[in-house]
Protein backbone atom coordinates (compact mmCIF):
# COMPACT_ATOMS: atom_id res chain seq x y z
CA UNK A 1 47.41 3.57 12.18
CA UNK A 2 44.79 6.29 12.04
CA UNK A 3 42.51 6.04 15.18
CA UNK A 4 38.69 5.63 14.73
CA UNK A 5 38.22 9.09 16.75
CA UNK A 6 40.61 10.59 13.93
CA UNK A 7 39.16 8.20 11.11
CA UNK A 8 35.32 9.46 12.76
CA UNK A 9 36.25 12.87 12.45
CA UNK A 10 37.19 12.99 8.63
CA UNK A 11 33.96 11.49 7.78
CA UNK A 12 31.95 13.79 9.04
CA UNK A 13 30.00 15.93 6.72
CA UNK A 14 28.67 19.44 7.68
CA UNK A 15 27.37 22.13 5.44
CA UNK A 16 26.97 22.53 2.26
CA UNK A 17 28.46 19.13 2.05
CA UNK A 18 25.90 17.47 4.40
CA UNK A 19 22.58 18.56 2.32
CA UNK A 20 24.39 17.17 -0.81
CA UNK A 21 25.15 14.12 0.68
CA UNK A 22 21.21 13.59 1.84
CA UNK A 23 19.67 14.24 -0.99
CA UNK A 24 22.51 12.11 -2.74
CA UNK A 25 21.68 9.34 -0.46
CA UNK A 26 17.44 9.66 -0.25
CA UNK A 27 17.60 9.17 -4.04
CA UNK A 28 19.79 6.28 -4.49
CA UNK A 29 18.70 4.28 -2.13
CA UNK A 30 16.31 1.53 -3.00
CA UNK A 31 12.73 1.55 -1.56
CA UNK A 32 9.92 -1.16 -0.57
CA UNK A 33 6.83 0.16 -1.71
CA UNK A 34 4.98 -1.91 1.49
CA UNK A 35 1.36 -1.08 -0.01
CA UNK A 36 0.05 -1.05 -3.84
CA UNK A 37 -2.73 -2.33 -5.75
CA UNK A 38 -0.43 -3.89 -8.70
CA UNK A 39 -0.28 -6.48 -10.39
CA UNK A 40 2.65 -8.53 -12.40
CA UNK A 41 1.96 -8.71 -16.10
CA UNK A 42 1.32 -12.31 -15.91
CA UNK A 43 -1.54 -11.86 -14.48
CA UNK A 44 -2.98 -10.24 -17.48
CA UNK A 45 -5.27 -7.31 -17.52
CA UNK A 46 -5.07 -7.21 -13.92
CA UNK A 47 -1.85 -5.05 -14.61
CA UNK A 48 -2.57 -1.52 -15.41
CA UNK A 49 -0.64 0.74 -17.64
CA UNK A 50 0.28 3.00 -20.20
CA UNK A 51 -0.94 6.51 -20.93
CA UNK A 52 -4.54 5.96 -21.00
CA UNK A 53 -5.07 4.54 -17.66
CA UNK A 54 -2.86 7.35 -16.37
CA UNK A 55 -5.03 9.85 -17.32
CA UNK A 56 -8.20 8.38 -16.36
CA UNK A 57 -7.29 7.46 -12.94
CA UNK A 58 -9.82 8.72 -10.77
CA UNK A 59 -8.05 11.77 -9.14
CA UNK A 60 -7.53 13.27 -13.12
CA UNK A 61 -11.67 12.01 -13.79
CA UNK A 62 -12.33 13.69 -10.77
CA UNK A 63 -10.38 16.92 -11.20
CA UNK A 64 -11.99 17.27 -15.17
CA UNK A 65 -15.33 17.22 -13.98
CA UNK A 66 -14.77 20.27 -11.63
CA UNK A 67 -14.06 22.07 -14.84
CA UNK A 68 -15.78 19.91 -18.19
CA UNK A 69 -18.75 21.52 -19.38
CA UNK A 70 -21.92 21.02 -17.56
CA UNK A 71 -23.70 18.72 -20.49
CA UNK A 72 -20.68 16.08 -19.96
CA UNK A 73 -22.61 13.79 -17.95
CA UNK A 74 -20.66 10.99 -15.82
CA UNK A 75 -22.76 8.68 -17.93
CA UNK A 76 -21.91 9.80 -20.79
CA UNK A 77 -18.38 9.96 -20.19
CA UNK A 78 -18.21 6.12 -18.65
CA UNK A 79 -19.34 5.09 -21.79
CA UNK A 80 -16.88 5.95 -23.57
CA UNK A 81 -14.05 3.91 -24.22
CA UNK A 82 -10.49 4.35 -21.83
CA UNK A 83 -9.28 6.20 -25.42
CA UNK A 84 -11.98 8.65 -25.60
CA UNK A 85 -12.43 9.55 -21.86
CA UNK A 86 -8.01 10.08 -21.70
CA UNK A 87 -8.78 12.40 -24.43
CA UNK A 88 -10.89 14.61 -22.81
CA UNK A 89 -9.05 14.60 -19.57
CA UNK A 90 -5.96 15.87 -21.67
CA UNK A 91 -8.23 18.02 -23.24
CA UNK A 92 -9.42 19.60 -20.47
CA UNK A 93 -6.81 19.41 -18.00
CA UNK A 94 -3.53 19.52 -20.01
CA UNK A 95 -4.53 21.60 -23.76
CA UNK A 96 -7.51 24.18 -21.92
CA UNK A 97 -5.09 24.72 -18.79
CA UNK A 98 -1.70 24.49 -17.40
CA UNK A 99 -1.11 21.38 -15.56
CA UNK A 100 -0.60 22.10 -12.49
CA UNK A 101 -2.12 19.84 -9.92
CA UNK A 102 0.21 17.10 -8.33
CA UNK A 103 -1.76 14.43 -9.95
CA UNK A 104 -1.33 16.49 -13.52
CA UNK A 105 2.38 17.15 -12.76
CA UNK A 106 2.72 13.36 -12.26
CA UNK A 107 1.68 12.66 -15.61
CA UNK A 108 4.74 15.48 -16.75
CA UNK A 109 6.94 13.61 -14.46
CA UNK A 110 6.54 9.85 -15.45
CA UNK A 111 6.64 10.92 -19.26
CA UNK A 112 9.97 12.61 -19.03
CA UNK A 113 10.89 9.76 -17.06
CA UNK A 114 10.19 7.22 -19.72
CA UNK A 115 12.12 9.44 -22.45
CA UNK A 116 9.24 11.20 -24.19
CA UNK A 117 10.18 14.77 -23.51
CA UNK A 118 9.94 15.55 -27.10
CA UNK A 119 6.26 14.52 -27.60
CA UNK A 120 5.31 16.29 -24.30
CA UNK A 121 6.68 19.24 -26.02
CA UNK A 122 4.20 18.80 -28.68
CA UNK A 123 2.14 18.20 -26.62
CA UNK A 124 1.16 15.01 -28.95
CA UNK A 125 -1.02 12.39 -27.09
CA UNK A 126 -0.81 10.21 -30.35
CA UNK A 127 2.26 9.77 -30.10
CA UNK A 128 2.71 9.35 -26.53
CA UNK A 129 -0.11 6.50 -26.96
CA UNK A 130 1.88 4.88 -29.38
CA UNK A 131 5.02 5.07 -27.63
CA UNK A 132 3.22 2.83 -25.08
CA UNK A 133 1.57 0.38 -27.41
CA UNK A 134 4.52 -0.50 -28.70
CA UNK A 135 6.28 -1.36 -25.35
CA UNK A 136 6.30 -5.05 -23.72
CA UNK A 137 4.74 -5.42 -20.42
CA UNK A 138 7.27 -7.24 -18.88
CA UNK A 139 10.51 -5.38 -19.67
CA UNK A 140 8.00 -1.96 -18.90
CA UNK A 141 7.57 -3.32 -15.90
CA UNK A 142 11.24 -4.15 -15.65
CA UNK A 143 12.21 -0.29 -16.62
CA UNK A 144 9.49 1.30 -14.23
CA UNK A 145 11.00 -0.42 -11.12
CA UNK A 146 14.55 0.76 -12.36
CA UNK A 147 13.15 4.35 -12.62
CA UNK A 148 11.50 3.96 -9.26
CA UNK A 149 13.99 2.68 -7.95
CA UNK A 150 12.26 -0.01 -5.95
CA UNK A 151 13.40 -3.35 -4.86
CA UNK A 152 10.31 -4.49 -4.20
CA UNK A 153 5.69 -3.97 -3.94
CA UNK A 154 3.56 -5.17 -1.90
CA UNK A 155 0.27 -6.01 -3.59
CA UNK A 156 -3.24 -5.95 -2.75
CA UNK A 157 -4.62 -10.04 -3.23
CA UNK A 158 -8.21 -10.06 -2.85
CA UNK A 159 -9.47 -14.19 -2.43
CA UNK A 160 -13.30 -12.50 -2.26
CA UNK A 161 -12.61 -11.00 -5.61
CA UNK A 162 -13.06 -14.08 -8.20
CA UNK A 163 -11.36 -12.77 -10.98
CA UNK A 164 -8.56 -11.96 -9.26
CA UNK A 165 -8.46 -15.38 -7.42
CA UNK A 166 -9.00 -16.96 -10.96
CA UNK A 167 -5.47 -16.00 -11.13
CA UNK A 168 -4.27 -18.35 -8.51
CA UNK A 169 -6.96 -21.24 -8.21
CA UNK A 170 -9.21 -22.73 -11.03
CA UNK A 171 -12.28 -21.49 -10.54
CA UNK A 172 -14.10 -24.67 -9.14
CA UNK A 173 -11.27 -25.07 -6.35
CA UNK A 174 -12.06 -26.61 -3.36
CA UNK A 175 -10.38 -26.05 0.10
CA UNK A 176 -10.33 -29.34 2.70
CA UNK A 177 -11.35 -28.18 5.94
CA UNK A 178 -9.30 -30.82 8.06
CA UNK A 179 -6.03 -29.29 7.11
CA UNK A 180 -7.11 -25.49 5.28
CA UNK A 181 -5.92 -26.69 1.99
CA UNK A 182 -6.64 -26.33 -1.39
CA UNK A 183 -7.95 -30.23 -2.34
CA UNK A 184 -5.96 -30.75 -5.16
CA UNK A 185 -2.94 -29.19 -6.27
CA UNK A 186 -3.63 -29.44 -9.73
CA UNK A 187 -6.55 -26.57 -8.67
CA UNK A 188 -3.41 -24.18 -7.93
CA UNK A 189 -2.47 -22.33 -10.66
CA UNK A 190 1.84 -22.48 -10.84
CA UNK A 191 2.95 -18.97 -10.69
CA UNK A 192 5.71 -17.42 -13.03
CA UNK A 193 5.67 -13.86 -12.28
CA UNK A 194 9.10 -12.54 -10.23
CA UNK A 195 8.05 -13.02 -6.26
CA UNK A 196 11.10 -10.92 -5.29
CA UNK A 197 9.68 -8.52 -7.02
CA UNK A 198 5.81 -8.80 -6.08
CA UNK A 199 4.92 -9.72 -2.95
CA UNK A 200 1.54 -10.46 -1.69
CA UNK A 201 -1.03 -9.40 0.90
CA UNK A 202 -4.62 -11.07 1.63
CA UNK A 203 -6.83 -8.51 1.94
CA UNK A 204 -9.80 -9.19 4.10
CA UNK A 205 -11.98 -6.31 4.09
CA UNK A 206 -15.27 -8.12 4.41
CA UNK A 207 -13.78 -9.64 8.07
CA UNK A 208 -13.78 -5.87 9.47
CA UNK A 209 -16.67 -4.62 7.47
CA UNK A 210 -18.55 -7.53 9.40
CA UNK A 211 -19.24 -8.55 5.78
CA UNK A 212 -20.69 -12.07 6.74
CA UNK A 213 -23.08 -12.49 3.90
CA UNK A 214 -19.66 -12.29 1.55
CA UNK A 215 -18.21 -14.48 3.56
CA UNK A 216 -20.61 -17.30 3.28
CA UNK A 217 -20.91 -16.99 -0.37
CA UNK A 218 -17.35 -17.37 -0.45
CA UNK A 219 -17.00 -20.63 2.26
CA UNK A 220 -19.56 -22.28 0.21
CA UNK A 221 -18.24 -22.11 -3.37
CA UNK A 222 -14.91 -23.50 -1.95
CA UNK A 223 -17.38 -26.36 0.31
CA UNK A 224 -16.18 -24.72 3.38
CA UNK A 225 -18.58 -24.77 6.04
CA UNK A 226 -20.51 -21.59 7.15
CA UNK A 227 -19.09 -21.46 10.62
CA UNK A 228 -16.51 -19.68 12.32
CA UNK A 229 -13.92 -22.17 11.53
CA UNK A 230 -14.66 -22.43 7.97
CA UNK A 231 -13.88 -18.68 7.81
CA UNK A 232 -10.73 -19.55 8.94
CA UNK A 233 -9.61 -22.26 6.94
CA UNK A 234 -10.84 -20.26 4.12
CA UNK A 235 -7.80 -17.89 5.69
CA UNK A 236 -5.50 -20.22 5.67
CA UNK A 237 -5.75 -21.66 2.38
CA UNK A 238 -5.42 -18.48 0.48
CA UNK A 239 -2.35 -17.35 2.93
CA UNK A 240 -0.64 -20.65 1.89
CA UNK A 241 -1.21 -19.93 -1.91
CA UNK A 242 -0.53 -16.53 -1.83
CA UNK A 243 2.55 -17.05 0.80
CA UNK A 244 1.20 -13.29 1.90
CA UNK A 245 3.29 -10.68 4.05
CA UNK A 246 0.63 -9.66 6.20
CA UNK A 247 -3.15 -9.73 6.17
CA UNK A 248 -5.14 -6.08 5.35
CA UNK A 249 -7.91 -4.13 5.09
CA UNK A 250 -9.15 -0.86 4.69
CA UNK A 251 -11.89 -0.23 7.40
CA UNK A 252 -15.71 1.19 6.52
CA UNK A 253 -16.28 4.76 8.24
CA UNK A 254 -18.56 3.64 10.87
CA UNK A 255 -15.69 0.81 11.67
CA UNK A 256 -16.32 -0.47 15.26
CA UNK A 257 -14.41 -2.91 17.43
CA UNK A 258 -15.93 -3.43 20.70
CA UNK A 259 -18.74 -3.96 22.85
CA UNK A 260 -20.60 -1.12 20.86
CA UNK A 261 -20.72 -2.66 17.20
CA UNK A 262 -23.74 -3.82 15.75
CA UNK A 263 -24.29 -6.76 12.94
CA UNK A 264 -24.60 -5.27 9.47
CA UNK A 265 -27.83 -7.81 8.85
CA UNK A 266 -29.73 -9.59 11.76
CA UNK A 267 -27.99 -12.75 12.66
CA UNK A 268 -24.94 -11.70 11.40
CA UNK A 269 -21.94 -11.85 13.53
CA UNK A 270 -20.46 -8.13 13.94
CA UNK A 271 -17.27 -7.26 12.52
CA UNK A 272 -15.88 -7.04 16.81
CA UNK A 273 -16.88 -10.93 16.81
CA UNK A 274 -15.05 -11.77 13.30
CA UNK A 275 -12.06 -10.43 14.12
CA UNK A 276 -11.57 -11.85 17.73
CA UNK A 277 -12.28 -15.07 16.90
CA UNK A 278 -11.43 -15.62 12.73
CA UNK A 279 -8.91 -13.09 12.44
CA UNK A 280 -7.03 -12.99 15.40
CA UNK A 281 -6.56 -16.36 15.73
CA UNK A 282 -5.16 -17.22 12.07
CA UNK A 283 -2.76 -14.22 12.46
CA UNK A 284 -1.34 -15.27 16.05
CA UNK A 285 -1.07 -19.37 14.48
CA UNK A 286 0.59 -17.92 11.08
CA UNK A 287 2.20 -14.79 12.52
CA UNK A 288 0.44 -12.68 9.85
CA UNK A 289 0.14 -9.01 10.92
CA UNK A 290 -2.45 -6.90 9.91
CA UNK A 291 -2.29 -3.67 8.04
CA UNK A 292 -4.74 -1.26 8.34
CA UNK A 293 -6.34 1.95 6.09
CA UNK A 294 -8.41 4.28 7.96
CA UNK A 295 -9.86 6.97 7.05
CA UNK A 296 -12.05 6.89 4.14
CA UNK A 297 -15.62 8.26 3.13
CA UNK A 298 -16.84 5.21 0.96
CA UNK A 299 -19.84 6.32 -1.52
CA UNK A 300 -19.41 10.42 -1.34
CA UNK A 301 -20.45 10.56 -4.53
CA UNK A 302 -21.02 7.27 -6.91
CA UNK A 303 -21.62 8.87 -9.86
CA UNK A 304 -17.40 8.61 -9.60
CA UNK A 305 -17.73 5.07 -8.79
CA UNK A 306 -16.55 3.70 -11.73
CA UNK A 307 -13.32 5.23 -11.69
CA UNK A 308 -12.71 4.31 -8.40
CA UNK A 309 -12.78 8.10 -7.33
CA UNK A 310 -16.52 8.30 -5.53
CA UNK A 311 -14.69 7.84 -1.92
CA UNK A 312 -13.72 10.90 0.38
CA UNK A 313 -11.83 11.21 3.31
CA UNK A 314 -13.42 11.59 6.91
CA UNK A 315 -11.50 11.49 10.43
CA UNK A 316 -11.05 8.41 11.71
CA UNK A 317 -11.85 7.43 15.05
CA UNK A 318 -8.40 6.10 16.02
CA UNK A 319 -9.96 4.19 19.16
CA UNK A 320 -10.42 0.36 17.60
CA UNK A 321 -6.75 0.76 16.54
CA UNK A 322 -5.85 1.54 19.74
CA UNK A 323 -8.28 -1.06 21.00
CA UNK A 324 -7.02 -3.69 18.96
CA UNK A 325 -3.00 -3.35 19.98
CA UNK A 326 -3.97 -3.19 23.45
CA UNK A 327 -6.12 -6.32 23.46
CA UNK A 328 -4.03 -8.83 20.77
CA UNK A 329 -0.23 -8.30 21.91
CA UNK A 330 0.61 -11.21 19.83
CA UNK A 331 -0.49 -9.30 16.97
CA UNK A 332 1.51 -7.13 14.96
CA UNK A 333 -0.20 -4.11 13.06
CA UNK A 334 0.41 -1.60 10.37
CA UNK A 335 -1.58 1.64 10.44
CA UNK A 336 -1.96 4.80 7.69
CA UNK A 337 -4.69 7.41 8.17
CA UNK A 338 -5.69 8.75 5.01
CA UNK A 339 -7.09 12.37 7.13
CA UNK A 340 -4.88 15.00 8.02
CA UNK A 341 -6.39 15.50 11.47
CA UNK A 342 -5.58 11.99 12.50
CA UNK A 343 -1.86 12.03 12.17
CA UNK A 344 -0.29 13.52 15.50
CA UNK A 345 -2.64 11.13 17.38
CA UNK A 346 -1.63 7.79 15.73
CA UNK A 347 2.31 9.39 16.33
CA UNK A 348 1.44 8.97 19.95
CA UNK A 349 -0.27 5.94 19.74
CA UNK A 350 2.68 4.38 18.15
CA UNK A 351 5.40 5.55 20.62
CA UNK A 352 2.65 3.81 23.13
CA UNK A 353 2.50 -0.11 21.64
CA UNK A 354 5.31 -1.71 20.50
CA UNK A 355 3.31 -4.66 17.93
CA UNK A 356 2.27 -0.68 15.71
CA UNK A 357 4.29 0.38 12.75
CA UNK A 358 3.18 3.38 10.74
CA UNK A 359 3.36 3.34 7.32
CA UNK A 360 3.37 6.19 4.46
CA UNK A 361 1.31 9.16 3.06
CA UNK A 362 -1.64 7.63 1.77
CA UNK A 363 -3.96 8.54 -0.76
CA UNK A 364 -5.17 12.37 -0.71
CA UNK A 365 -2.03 12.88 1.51
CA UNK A 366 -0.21 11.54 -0.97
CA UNK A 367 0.77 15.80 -1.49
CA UNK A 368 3.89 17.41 -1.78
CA UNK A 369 2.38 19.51 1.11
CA UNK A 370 0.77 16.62 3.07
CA UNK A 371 4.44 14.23 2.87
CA UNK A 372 6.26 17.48 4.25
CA UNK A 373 3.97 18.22 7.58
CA UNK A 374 3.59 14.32 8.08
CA UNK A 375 7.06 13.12 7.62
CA UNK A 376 8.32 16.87 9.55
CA UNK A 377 5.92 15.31 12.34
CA UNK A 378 7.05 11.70 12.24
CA UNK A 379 10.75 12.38 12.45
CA UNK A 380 10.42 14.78 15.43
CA UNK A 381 8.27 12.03 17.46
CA UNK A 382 9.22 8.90 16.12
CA UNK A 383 12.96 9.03 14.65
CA UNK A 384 12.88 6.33 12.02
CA UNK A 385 10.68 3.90 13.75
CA UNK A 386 8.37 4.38 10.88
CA UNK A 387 7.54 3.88 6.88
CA UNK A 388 7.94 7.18 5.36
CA UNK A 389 5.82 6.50 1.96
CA UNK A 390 4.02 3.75 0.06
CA UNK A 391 2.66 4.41 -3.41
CA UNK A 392 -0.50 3.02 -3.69
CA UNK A 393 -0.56 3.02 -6.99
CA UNK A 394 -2.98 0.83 -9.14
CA UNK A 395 -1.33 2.06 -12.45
CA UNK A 396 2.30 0.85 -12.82
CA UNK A 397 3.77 3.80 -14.48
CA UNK A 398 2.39 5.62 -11.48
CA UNK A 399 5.27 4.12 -9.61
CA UNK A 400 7.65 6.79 -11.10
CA UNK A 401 6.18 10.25 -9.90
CA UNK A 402 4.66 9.00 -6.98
CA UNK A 403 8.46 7.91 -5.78
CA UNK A 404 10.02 10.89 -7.57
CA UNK A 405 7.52 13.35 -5.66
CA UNK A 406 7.96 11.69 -2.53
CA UNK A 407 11.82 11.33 -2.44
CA UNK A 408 12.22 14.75 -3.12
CA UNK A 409 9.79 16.06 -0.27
CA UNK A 410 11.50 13.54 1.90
CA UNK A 411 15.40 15.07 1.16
CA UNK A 412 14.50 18.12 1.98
CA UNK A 413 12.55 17.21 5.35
CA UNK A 414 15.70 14.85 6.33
CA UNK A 415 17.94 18.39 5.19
CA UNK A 416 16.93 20.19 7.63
CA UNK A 417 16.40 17.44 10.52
CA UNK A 418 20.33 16.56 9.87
CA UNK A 419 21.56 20.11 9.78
CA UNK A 420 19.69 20.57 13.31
CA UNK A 421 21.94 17.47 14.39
CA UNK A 422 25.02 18.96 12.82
CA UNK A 423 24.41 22.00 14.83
CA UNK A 424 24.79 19.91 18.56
CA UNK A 425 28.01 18.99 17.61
CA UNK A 426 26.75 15.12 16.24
CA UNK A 427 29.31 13.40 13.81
CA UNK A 428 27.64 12.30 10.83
CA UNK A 429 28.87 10.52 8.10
CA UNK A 430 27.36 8.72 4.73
CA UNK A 431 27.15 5.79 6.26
CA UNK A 432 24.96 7.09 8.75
CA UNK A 433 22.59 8.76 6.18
CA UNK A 434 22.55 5.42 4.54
CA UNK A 435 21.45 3.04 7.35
CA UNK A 436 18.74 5.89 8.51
CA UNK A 437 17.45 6.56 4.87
CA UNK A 438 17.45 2.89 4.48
CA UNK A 439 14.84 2.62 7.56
CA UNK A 440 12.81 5.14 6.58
CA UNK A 441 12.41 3.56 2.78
CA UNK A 442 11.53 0.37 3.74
CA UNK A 443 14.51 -0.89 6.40
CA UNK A 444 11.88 -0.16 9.77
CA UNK A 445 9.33 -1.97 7.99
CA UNK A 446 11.40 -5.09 7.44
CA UNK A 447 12.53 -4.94 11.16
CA UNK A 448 9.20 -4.30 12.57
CA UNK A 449 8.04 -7.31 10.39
CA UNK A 450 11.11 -9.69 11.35
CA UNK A 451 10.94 -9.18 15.33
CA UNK A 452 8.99 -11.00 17.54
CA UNK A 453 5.87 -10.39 19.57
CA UNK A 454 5.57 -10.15 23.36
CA UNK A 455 4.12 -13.14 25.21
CA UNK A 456 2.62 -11.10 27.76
CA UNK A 457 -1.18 -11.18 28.41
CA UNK A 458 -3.25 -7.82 26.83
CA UNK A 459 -2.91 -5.07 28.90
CA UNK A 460 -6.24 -4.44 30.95
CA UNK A 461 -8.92 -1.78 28.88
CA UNK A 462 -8.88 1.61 29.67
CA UNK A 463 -11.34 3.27 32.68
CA UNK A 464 -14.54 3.26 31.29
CA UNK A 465 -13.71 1.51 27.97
CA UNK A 466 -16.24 -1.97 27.10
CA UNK A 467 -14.38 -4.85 27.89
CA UNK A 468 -13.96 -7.86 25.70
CA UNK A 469 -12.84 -11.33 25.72
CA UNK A 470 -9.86 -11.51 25.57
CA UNK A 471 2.80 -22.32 13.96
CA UNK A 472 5.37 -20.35 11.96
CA UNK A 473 4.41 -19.51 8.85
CA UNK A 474 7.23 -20.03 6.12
CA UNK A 475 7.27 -17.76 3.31
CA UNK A 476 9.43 -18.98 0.32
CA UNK A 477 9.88 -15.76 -1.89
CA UNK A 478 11.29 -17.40 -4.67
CA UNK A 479 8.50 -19.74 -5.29
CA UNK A 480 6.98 -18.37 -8.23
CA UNK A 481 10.30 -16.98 -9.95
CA UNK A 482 11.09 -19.11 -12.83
CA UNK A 483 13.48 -18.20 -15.06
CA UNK A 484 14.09 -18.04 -18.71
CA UNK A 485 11.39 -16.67 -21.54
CA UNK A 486 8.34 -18.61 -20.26
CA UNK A 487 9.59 -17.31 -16.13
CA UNK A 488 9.02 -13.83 -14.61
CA UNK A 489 11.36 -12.09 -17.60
CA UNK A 490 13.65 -10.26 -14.85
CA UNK A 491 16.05 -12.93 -13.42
């Protein structure tokens, strides 16, 4: 019988070998895409995709108006029709120039993805806009996650946003405050899209923006009370219908937590006071974590606004983050910094506190250049205690370059990281690269959401930092699958 030294031995890979193997192994492994803004096709035109919303998603509006003529106003432009404004973004970005931005590349990449190589050589939007009209949602859906290889998205479920929570509740749904329920079950719409597939997250911006005017507006169509508690049977309710992952936001600039924040209107509660005492608690009683998006410039220019692409990026002050996982132990968070500056610090941070995952390359580091120094960074400090991309993507086609790009930046980081260890004299085999690739796809995240949280008290605050103050929740994944033609159309 061969002896597992022996057996250990002929596994190895070095060389040549070795890089083949890793960049074998980064693409065909299966990722969780742990943050997007998508939507399944059943809930109607919530779902974006196709061609046209491709090319006028805001980073290609944003990169035509550096070069459209000077009489193209943004008014002008917004009211056009999605047709007409995609025409002049392939106009202007793909006919009058090469296409060479990432965002412009992506376009390249998901086309010859989907099989349309031929019309991209004729450079023929018709066609390509055809091609797409003629597909069905579901099985494009279906073929995009093949593509992407994904085996599963997060989404982004807003219950402030009514037409999105038209999807899940009729719209004169009431919650009962004695037990944080929706009154009536025949108020909850019955789900059919593919929950192994889509999985939900309750974003609560307005909490951290200190948003209580929202709020209230909110507690009082649903007859909640305007207190405190009805805030957080308002959170309960919607994490029961939407059987969520985690709760999430994405913080304002001038986010504050501490003695130091200020109410956004007088008598308001600030955002400090919301989260110790609505969103702390419902995450510790339904062992929610909370992911967090730092980082960007709201506003910089709303004459972009109705893209989506008026926001910019600023440096975070990485201090409330740090705050907050010092303070609420029992609380598990997820972190990504959309500025380049603020990266090496929130490494540190998360070697320092356990209940911190970091999570992906998000938004205008979403770069070829941005996912090499980040993940470089994140291997070297972390290992694969961390996420190494989400999408983000709020067009469903977008899934295909954005996990293309990424895998291929990623390869190439783990390449060199591998042939380092190969150099010390480290066996590695395939099944090695496969349990670490698996980690940093998705695998960490699953762990750092499956483990528990530390009973000890918060740790005391920092010299000279403002003090403060100091249930199981059973998600059923395949809830909303049904199967057949009137089910989810994938199992």
């Amino acid at each position: 019988m061969e002896s597992p030294a022996k057996k250990q031995r002929s596994d190895t890979l070095h060389g040549d070998a070795l890089a083949r193997k890793v960049r074998e192994v980064v693409t065909a492994t299966p990722a969780i895409d742990v943050h997007t803004h998508l939507f399944p096709g059943q809930h109607g035109d919530l779902l974006l995709w196709g061609i046209d919303e491709l090319l006028t998603y805001h980073y290609l509006v944003s990169e035509m108006f550096m070069v459209a003529p000077a009489e193209l106003s943004h008014e002008e432009f917004f009211a056009l029709p999605k047709s007409g404004q995609a025409d002049l973004v392939w106009r202007y970005l793909f006919m009058d120039r090469s296409p060479i931005s990432e965002a412009q590349l992506g376009i390249l990449t998901c086309l010859q993805k989907l099989g349309l190589s031929d019309q991209l050589l004729r450079k023929d939007l018709p066609s390509i806009r055809k091609w797409f009209v003629e597909q069905d949602p579901l099985k494009h859906t279906s073929k995009v996650f093949e593509l992407a290889n994904l085996k599963y998205v997060i989404m982004t479920n807003i219950p402030f946003d009514r037409k999105e929570a038209n999807c899940w509740v009729k719209p004169d749904a009431q919650i009962n405050f004695a037990d944080s329920s929706f009154a009536d079950d025949d108020k909850i719409i019955q789900q059919r899209f593919c929950a192994s597939r889509f999985k939900t997250a309750l974003r609560i911006d307005q909490i951290l923006k200190g948003d209580w005017g929202t709020i209230c507006e909110c507690l009082r169509a649903r007859g909640l009370p305007e207190t405190f508690d009805g805030a957080k049977a308002f959170l309960r309710a919607w994490a029961k219908v939407f059987q969520c992952e985690y709760m999430m936001a994405s913080t304002p600039g001038d986010f504050v937590y501490g003695s130091a924040g200020e109410p956004r209107q007088p008598g308001w509660p600030t955002a400090t006071k919301l989260i110790d005492e609505v969103m702390v608690p419902v995450a510790e009683e339904l062992q929610l974590p909370l992911a967090l998006k730092l980082g960007a410039k709201r506003g910089m220019n709303p004459a972009l606004n109705p893209c989506g692409g008026g926001d910019g990026v600023m440096i975070a002050d990485v201090g409330p983050l740090e705050e907050m996982c010092r303070r609420c132990p029992k609380v598990k968070f997820l972190a990504t910094f959309l500025c380049r500056v603020n990266q090496h610090e929130v490494c540190v941070l998360a070697q320092k506190f356990r209940n911190l995952h970091i999570y992906g390359c998000w938004w205008y580091c979403n770069n070829p250049s941005m996912i090499d120094e980040i993940t470089k960074m994140r291997v070297e400090m972390l290992g694969t205690a961390f996420t190494a991309q989400h999408s983000d993507s709020r067009v469903l086609d977008q899934l295909i370059y954005k996990w293309d790009h990424s895998r291929r930046v990623i390869a190439e980081v783990l390449v060199k990281q591998y042939e380092l260890l190969d150099s010390r004299g480290w066996p590695i085999s395939e099944d090695d690269l496969k349990r670490d690739v698996g980690r940093l796809l998705g695998g960490s995240y699953e762990e750092f959401m499956s483990k528990g949280v530390t009973d000890s008290a918060p740790c005391p605050p920092i010299p000279d930092a403002p003090a403060r103050p100091p249930k199981p929740f059973m998600r059923n994944s395949k809830r909303f699958c049904l199967p057949g033609t009137d089910g989810c159309g994938c199992c």
